[in-house]
C-alpha atoms as a PDB file:
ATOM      1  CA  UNK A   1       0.000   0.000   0.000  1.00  0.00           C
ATOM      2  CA  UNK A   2       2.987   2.429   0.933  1.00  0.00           C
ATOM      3  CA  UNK A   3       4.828   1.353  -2.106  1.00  0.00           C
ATOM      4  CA  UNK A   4       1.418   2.367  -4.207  1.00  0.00           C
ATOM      5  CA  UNK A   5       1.573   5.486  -2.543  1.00  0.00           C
ATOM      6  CA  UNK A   6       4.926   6.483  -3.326  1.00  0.00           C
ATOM      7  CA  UNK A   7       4.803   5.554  -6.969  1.00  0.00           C
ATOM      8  CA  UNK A   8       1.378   7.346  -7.192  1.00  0.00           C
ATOM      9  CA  UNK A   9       3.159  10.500  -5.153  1.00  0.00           C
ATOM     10  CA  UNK A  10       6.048  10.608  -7.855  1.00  0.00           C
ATOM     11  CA  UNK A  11       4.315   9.873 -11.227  1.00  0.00           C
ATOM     12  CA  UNK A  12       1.747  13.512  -9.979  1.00  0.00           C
ATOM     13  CA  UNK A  13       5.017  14.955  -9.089  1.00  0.00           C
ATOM     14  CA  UNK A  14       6.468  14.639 -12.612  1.00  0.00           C
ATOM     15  CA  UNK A  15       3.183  15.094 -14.408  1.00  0.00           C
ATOM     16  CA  UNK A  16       2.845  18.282 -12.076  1.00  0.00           C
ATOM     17  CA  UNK A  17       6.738  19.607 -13.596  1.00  0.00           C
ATOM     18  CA  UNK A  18       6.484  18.651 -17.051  1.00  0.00           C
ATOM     19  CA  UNK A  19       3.395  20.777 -16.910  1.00  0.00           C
ATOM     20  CA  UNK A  20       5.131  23.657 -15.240  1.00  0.00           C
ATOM     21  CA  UNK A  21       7.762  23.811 -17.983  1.00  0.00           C
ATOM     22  CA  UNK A  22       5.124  23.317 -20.685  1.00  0.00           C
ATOM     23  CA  UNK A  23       2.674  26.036 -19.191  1.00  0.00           C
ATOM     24  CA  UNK A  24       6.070  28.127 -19.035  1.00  0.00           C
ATOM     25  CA  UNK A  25       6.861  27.991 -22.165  1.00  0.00           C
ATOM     26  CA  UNK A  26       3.860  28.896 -23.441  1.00  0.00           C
ATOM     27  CA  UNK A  27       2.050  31.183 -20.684  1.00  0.00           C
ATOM     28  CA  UNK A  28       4.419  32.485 -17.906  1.00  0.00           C
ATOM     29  CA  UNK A  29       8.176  33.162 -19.585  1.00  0.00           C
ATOM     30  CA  UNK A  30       9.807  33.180 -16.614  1.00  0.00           C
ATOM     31  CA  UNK A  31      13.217  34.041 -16.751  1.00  0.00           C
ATOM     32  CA  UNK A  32      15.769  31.482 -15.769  1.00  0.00           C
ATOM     33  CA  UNK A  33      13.637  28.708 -15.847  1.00  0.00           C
ATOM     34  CA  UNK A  34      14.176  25.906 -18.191  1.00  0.00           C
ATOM     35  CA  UNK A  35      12.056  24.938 -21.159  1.00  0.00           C
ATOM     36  CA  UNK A  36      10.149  22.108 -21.639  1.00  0.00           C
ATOM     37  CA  UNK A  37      12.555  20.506 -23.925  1.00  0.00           C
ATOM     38  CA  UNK A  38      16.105  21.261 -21.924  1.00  0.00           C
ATOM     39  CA  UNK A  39      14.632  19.491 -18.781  1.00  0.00           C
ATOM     40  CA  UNK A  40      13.796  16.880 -21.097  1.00  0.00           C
ATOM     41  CA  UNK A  41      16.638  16.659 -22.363  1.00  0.00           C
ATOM     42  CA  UNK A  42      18.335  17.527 -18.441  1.00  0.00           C
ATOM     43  CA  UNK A  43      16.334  13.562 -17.499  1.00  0.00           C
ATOM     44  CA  UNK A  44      17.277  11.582 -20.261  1.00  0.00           C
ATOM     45  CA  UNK A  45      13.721  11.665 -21.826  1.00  0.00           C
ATOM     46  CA  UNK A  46      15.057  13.164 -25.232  1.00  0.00           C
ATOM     47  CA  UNK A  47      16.454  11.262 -28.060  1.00  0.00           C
ATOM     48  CA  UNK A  48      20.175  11.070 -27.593  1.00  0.00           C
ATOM     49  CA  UNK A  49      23.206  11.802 -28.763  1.00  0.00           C
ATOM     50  CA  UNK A  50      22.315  15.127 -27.925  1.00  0.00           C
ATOM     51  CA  UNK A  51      24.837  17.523 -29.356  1.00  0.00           C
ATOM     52  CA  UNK A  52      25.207  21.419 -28.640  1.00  0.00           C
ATOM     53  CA  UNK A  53      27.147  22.991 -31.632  1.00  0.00           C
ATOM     54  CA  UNK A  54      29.405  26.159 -30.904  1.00  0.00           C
ATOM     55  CA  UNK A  55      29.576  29.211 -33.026  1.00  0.00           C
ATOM     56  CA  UNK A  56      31.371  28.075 -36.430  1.00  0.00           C
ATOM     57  CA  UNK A  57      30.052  24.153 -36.361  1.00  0.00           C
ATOM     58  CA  UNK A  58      27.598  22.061 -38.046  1.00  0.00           C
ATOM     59  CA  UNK A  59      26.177  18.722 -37.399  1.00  0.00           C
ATOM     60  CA  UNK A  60      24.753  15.928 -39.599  1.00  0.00           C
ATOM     61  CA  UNK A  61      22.480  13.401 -37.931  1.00  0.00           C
ATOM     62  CA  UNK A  62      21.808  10.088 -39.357  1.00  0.00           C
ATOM     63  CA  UNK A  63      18.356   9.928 -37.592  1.00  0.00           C
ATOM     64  CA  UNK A  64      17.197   5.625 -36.880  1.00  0.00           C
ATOM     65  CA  UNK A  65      14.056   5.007 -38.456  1.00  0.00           C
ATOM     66  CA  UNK A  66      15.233   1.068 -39.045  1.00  0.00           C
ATOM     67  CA  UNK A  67      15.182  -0.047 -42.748  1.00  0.00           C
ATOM     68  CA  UNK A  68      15.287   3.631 -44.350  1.00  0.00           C
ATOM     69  CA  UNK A  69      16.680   6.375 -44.531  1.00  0.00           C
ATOM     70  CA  UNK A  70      16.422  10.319 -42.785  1.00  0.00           C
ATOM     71  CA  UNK A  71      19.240  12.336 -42.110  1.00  0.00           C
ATOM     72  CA  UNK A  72      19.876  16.236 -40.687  1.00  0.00           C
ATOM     73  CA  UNK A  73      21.771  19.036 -41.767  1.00  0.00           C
ATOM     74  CA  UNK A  74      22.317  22.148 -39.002  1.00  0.00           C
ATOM     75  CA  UNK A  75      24.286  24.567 -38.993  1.00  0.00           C
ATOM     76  CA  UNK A  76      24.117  28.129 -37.064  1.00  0.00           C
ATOM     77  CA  UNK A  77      21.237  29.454 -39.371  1.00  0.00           C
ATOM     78  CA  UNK A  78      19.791  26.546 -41.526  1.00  0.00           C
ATOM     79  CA  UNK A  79      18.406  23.416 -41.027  1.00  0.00           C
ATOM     80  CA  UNK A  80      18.042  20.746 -43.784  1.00  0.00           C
ATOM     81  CA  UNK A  81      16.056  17.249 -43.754  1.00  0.00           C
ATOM     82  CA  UNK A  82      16.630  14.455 -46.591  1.00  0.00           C
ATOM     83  CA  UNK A  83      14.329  11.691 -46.254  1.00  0.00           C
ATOM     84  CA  UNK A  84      12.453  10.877 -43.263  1.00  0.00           C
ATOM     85  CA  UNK A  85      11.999   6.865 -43.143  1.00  0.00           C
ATOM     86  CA  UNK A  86       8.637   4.937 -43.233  1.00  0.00           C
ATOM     87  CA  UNK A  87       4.937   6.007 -41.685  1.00  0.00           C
ATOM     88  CA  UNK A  88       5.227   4.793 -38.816  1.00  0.00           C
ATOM     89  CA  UNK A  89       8.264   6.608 -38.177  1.00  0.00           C
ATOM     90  CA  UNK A  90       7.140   9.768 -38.175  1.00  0.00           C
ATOM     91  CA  UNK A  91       6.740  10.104 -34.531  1.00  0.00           C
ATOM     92  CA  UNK A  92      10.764   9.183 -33.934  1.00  0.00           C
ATOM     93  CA  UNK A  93      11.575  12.639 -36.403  1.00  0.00           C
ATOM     94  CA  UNK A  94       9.670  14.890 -35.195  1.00  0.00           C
ATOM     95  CA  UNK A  95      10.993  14.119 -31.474  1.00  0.00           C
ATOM     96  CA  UNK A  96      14.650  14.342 -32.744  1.00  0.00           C
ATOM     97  CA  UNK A  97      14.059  17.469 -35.120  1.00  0.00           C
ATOM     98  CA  UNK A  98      12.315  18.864 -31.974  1.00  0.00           C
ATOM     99  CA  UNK A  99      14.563  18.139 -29.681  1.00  0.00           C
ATOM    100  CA  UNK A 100      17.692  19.149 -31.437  1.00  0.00           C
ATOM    101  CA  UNK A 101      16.223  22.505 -31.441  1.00  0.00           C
ATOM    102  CA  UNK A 102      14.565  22.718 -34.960  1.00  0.00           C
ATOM    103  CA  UNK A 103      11.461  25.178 -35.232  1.00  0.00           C
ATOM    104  CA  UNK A 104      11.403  25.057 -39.147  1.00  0.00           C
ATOM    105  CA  UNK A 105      12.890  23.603 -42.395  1.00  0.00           C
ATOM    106  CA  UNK A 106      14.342  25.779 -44.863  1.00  0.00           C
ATOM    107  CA  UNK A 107      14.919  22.910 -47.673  1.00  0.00           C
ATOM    108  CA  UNK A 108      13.801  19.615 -47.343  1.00  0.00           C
ATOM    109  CA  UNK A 109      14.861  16.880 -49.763  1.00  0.00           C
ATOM    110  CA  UNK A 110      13.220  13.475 -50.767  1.00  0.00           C
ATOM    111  CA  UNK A 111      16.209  11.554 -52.570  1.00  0.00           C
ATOM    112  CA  UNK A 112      13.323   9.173 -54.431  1.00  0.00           C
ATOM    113  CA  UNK A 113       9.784   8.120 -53.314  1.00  0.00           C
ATOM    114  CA  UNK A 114      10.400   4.833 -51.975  1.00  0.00           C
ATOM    115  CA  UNK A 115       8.232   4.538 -48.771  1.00  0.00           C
ATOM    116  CA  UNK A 116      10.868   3.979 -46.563  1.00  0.00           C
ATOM    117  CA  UNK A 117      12.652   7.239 -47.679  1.00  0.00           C
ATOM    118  CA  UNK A 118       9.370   9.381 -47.480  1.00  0.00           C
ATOM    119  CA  UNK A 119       6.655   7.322 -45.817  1.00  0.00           C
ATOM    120  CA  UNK A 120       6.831  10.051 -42.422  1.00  0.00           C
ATOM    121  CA  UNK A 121       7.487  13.197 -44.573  1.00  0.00           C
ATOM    122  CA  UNK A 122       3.957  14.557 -45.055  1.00  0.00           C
ATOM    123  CA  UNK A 123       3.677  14.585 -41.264  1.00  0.00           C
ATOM    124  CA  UNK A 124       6.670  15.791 -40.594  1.00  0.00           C
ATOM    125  CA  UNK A 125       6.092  18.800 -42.989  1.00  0.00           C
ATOM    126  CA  UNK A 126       2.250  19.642 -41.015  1.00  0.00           C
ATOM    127  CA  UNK A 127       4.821  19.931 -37.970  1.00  0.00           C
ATOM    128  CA  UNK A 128       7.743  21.664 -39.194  1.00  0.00           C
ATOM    129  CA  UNK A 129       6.681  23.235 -42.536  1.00  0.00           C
ATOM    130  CA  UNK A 130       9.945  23.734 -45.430  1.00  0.00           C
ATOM    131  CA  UNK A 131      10.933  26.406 -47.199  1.00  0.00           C
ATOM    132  CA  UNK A 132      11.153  24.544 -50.027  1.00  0.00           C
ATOM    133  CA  UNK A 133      10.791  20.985 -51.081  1.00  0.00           C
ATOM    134  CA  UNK A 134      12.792  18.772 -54.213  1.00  0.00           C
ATOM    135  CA  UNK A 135      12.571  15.777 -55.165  1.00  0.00           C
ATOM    136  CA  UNK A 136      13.656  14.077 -58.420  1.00  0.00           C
ATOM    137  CA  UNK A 137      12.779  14.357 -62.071  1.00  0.00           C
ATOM    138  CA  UNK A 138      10.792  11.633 -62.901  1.00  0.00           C
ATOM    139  CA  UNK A 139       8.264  10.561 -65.887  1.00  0.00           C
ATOM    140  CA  UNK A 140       5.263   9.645 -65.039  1.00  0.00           C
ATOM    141  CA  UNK A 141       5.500   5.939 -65.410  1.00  0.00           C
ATOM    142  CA  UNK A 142       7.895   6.046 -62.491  1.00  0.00           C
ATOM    143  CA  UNK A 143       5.690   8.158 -60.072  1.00  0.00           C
ATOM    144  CA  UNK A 144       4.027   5.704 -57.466  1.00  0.00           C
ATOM    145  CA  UNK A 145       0.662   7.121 -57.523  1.00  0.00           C
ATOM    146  CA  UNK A 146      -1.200   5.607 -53.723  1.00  0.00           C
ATOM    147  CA  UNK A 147      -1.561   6.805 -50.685  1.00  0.00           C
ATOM    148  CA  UNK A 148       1.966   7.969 -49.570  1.00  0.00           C
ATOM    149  CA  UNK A 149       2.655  10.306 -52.802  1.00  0.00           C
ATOM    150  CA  UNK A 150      -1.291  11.653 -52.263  1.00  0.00           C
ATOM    151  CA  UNK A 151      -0.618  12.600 -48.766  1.00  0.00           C
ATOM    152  CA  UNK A 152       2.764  14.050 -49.165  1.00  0.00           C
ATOM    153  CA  UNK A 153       1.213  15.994 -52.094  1.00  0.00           C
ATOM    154  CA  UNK A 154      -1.777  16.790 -50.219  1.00  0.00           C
ATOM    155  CA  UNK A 155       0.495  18.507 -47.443  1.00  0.00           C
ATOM    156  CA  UNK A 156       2.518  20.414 -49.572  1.00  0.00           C
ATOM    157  CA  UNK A 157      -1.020  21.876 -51.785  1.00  0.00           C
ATOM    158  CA  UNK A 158      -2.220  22.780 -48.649  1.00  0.00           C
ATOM    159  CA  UNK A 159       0.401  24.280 -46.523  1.00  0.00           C
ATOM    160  CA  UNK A 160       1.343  25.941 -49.172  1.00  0.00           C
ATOM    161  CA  UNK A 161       4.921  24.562 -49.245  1.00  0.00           C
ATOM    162  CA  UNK A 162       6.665  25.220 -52.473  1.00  0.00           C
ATOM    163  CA  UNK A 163       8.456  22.309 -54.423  1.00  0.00           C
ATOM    164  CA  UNK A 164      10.357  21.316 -57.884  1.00  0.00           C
ATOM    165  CA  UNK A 165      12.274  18.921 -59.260  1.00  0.00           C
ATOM    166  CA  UNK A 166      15.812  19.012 -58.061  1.00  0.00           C
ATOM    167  CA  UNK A 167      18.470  20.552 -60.557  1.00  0.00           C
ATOM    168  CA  UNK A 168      21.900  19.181 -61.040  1.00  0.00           C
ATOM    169  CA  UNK A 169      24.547  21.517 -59.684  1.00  0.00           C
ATOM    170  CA  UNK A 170      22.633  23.799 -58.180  1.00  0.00           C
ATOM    171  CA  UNK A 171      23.673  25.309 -54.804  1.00  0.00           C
ATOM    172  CA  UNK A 172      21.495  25.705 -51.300  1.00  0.00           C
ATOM    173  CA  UNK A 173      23.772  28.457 -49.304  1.00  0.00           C
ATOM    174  CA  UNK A 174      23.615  27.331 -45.495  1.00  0.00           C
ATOM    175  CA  UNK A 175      26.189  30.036 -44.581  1.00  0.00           C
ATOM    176  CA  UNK A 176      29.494  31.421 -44.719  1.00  0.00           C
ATOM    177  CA  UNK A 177      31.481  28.430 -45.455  1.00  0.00           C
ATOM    178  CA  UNK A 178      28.379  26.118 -45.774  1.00  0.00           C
ATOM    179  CA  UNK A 179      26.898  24.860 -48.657  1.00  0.00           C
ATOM    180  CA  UNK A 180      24.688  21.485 -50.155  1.00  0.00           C
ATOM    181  CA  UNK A 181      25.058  21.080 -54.121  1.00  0.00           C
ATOM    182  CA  UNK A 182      22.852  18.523 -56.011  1.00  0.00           C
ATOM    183  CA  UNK A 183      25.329  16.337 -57.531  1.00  0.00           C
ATOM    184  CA  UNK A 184      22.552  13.925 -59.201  1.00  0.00           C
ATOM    185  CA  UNK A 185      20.576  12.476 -60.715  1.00  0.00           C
ATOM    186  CA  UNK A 186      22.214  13.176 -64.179  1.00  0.00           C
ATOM    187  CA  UNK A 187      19.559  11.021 -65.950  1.00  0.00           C
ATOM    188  CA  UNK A 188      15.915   9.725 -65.754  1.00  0.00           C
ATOM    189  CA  UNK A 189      15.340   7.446 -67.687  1.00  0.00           C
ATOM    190  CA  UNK A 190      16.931   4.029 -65.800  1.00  0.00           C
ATOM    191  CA  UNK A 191      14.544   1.225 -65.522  1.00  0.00           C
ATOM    192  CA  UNK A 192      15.026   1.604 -61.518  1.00  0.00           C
ATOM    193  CA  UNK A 193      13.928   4.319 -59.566  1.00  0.00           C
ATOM    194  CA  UNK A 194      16.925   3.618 -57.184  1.00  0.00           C
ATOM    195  CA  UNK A 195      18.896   4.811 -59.783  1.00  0.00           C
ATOM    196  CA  UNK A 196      17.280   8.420 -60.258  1.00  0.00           C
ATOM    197  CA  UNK A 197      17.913   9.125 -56.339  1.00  0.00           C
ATOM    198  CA  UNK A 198      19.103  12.680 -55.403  1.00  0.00           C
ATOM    199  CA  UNK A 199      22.586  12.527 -54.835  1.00  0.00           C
ATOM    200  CA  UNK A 200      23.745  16.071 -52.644  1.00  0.00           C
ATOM    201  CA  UNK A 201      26.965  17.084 -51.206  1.00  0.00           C
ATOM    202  CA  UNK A 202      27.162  18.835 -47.977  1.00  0.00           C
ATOM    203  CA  UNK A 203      30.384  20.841 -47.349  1.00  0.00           C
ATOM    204  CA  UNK A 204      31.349  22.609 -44.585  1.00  0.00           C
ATOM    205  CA  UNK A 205      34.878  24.416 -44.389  1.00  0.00           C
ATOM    206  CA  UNK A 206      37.152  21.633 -45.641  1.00  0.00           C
ATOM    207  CA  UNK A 207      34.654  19.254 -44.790  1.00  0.00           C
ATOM    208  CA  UNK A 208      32.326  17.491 -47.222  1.00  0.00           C
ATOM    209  CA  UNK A 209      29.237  14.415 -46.672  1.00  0.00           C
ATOM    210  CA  UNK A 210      27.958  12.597 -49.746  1.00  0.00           C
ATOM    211  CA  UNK A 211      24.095  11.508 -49.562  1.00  0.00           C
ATOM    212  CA  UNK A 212      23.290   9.274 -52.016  1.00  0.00           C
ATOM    213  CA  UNK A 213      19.724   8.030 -51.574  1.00  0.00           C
ATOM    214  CA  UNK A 214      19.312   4.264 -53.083  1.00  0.00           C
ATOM    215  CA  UNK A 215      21.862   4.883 -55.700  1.00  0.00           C
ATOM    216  CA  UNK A 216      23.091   1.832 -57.782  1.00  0.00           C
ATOM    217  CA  UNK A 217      25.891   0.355 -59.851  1.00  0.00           C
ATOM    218  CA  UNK A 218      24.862   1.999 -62.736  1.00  0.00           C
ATOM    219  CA  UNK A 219      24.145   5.403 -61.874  1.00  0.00           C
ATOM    220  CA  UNK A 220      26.991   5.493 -59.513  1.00  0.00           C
ATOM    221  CA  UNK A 221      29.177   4.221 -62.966  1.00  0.00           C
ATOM    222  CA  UNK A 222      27.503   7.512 -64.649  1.00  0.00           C
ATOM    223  CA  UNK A 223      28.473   9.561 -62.126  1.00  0.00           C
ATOM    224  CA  UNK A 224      32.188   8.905 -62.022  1.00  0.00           C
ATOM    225  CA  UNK A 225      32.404   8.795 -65.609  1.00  0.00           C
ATOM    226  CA  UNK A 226      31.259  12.091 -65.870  1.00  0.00           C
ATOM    227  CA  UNK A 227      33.252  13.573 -63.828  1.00  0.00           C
ATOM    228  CA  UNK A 228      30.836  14.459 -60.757  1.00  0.00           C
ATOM    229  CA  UNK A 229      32.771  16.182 -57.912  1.00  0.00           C
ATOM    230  CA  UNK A 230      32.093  12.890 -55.472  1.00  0.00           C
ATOM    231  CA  UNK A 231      35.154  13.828 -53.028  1.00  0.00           C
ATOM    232  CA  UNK A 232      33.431  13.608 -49.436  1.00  0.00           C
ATOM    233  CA  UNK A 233      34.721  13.059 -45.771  1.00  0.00           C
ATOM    234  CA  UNK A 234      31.755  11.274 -44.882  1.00  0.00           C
ATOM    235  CA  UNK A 235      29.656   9.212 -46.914  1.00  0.00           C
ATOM    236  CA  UNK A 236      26.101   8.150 -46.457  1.00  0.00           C
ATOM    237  CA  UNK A 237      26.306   4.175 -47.945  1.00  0.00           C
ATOM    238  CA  UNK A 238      24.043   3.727 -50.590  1.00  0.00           C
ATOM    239  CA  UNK A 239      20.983   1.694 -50.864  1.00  0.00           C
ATOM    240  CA  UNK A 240      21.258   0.951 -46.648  1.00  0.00           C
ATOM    241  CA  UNK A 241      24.975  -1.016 -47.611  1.00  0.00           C
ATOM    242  CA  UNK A 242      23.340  -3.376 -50.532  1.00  0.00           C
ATOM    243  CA  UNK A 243      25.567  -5.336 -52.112  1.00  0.00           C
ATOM    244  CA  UNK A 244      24.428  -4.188 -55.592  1.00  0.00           C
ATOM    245  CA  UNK A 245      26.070  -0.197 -54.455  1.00  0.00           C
ATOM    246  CA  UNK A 246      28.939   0.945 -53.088  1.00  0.00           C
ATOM    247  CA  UNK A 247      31.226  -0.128 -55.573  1.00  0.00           C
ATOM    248  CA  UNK A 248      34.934  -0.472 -55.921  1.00  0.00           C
ATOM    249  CA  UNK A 249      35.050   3.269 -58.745  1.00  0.00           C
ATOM    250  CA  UNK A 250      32.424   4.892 -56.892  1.00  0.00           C
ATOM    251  CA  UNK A 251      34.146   4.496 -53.117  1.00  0.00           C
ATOM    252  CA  UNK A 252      37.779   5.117 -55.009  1.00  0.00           C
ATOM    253  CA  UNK A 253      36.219   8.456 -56.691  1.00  0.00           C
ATOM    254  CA  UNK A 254      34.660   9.218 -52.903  1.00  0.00           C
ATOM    255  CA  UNK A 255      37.481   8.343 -50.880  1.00  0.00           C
ATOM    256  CA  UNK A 256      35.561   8.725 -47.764  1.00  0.00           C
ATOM    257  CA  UNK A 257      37.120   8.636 -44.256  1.00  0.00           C
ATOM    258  CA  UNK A 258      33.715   7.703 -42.844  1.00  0.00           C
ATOM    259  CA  UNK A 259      30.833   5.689 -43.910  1.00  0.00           C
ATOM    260  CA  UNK A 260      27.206   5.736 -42.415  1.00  0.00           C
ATOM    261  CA  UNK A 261      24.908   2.845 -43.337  1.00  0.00           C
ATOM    262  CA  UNK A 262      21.315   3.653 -42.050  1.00  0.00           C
ATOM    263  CA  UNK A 263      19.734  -0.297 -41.594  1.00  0.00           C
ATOM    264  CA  UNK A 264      17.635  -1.932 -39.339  1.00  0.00           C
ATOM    265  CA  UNK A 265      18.749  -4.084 -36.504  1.00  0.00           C
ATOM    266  CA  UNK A 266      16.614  -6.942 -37.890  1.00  0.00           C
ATOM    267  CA  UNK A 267      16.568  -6.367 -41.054  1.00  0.00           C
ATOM    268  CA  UNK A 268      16.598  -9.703 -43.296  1.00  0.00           C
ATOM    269  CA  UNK A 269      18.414  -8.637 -46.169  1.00  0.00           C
ATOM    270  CA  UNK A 270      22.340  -8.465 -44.209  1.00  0.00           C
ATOM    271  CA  UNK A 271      22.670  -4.850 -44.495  1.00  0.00           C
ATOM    272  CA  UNK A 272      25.321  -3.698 -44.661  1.00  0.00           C
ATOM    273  CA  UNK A 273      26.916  -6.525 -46.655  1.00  0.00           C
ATOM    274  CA  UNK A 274      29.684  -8.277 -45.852  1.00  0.00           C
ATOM    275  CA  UNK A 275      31.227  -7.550 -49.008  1.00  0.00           C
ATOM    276  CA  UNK A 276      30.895  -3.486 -48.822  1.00  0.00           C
ATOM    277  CA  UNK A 277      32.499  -3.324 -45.940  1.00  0.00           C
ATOM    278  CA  UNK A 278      35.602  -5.508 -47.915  1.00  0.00           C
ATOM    279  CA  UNK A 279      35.234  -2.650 -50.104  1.00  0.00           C
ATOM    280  CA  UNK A 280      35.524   0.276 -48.040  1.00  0.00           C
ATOM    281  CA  UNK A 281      39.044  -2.313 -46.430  1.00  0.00           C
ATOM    282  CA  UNK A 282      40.004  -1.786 -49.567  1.00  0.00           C
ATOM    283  CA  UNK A 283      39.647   1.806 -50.336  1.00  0.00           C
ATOM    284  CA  UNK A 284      41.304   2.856 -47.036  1.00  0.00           C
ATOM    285  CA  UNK A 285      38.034   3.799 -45.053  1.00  0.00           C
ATOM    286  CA  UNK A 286      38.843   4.237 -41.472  1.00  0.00           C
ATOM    287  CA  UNK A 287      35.781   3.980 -39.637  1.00  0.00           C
ATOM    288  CA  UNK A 288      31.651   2.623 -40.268  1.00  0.00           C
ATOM    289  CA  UNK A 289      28.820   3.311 -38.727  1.00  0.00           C
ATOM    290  CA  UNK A 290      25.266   2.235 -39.030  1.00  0.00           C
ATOM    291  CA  UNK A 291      21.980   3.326 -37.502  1.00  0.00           C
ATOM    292  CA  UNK A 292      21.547  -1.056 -36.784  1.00  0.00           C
ATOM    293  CA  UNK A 293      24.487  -1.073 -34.401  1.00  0.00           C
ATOM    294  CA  UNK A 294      24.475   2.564 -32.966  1.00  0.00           C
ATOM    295  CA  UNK A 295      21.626   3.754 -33.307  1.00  0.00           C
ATOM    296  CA  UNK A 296      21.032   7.564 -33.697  1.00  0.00           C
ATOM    297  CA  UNK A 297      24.621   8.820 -35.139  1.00  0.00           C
ATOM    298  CA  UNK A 298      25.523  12.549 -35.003  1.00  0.00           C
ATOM    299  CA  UNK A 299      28.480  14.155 -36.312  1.00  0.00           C
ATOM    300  CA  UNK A 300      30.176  17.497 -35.941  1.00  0.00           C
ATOM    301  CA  UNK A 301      32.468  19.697 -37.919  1.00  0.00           C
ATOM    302  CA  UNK A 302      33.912  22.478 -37.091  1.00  0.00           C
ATOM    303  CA  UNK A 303      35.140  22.851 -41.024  1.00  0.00           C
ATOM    304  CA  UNK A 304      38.782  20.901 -40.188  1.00  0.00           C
ATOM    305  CA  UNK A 305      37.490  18.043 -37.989  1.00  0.00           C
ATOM    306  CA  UNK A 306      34.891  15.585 -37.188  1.00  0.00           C
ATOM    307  CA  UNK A 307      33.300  14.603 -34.200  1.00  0.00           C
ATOM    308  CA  UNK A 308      31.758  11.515 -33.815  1.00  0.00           C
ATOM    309  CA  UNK A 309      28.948  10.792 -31.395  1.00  0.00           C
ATOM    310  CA  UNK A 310      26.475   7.626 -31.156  1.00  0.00           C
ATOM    311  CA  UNK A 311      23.808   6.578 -29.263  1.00  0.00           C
ATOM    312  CA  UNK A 312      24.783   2.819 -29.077  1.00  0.00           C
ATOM    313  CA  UNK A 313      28.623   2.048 -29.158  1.00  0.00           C
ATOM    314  CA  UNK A 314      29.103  -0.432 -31.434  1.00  0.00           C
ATOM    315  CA  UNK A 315      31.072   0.645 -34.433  1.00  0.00           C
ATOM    316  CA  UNK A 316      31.953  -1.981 -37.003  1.00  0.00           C
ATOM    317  CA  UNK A 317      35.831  -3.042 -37.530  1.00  0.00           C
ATOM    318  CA  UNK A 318      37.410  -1.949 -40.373  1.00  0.00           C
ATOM    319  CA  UNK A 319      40.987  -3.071 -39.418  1.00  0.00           C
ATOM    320  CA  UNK A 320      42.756  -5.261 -41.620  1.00  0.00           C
END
């Protein structure tokens, strides 16, 4: 009966100070006390890593949403989303975007409408809006016409969110020494959709991160061959570490120090494979991550280094 008591006493005492700091933040202002989301984040309750940048950094995080893909861009004045993982997801993004501080997107991109790349994205966008949206070029036999592409498109109609096709080479300015340039897709007419993803490049000082969506042997062949500036730091595994990406010209025209596969812990298909991670042996990677073993991954630049931070530590091997 005491025990009852007690437990009863301290679940009303934390409903009573979560609704303190929520009434706070939105009623009372008072000054010095913390919001809502910094004691959240002060007991543990808030998706972690948690990283505070200072003045001059930026942080990519490869956000887990299990088999798919979402990652964020920050820096001091910008804030950029590519992909945002399946439905049911949706929830787990809009607690990290919230939580790491984000009140708005200014540019949002889908790589490719694949479900598990976009399923969450029309609910993220009622919560966080987007300065603009892009997505990929594609005729209209490859547009999968259902429910997913009708709600996303039914969010962006009416919160009046503008969106276009992405254009190769074009730049997004995210500040002084900041920048994301749409690298691909070059083409649209492969058979595979996978092969029209968006590929951007994040820099960052000296630093760089490659996102390449589902991208495939064959458009990953296209884009060495035409000379695409592919040089990156950090590199976002294609295609969640499939065996059919990742390939021995694409990771030599990369040369990435870091690789982030975003998987699921049980996923069935062995991602990543065995045989990518031979790969990146081979082309001198130093260190790979993926969302299956660590969990949420953030990392930090300051424009000369990278910081590394994981929620699970767990890192795969990539020593000879």
């Amino acid at each position: 009966m005491l025990r009852s008591a007690i437990k009863y006493a301290a679940e009303l005492a934390i409903l009573l100070t979560a609704a303190f700091f929520a009434l706070n933040d939105a009623l009372f202002h008072i000054s010095g006390v913390p919001t809502a989301i910094e004691a959240a984040r002060f007991f543990g309750n808030a998706p972690k890593p948690y990283v505070k940048m200072a003045p001059g950094e930026a942080s990519v995080s490869f956000i887990d949403v299990g088999q798919g893909d979402c990652e964020l861009i920050l820096t001091e004045d910008h804030s950029v989303l590519i992909d945002s993982g399946e439905f049911q997801n949706a929830d787990t993004v809009i607690g990290f975007l919230k939580y790491a501080g984000v009140e708005s997107l200014d540019l949002v991109i889908i790589s490719h409408p694949h479900s598990d790349h976009y399923g969450a994205m029309y609910k993220v966008l009622n919560r966080f809006g987007a300065g603009l949206v892009i997505m990929p070029d594609l005729p209209k036999d490859m547009i999968p016409y259902g429910v997913t592409y009708n709600n996303l498109m039914g969010t962006l109609k009416s919160k009046n969110i503008p969106y276009r096709a992405a254009q190769p080479g074009e730049k997004f300015i995210l500040g002084e020494n900041s920048f994301i340039e749409i690298t691909a897709p070059h083409y649209n007419d492969y058979p595979s959709v996978n092969n029209c993803s968006i590929v951007a490049r994040f820099v960052h000082g000296e630093n760089s991160f490659l996102f390449t969506g589902d991208l495939q042997e064959e458009a990953e062949h296209d884009l060495v061959h035409d000379g695409a500036q592919l040089k990156a730091d950090v590199l976002k595994a294609a295609h969640h570490g499939s065996e059919g990406s990742s390939t021995h010209e694409f990771l030599e025209a990369v040369s990435p120090q870091i690789v982030v596969f975003e998987a699921s812990e049980t996923n069935s298909y062995g991602h990543p494979r065995k045989t990518v991670l031979e790969r990146l042996r081979e082309a001198n990677c130093k260190a790979a991550y993926s969302t299956a073993s660590n969990g949420n991954i953030v990392i930090v630049t300051n424009g000369k280094e990278l910081q590394v931070f994981t929620e699970k530590e767990d890192a795969y091997s990539l020593a000879a």
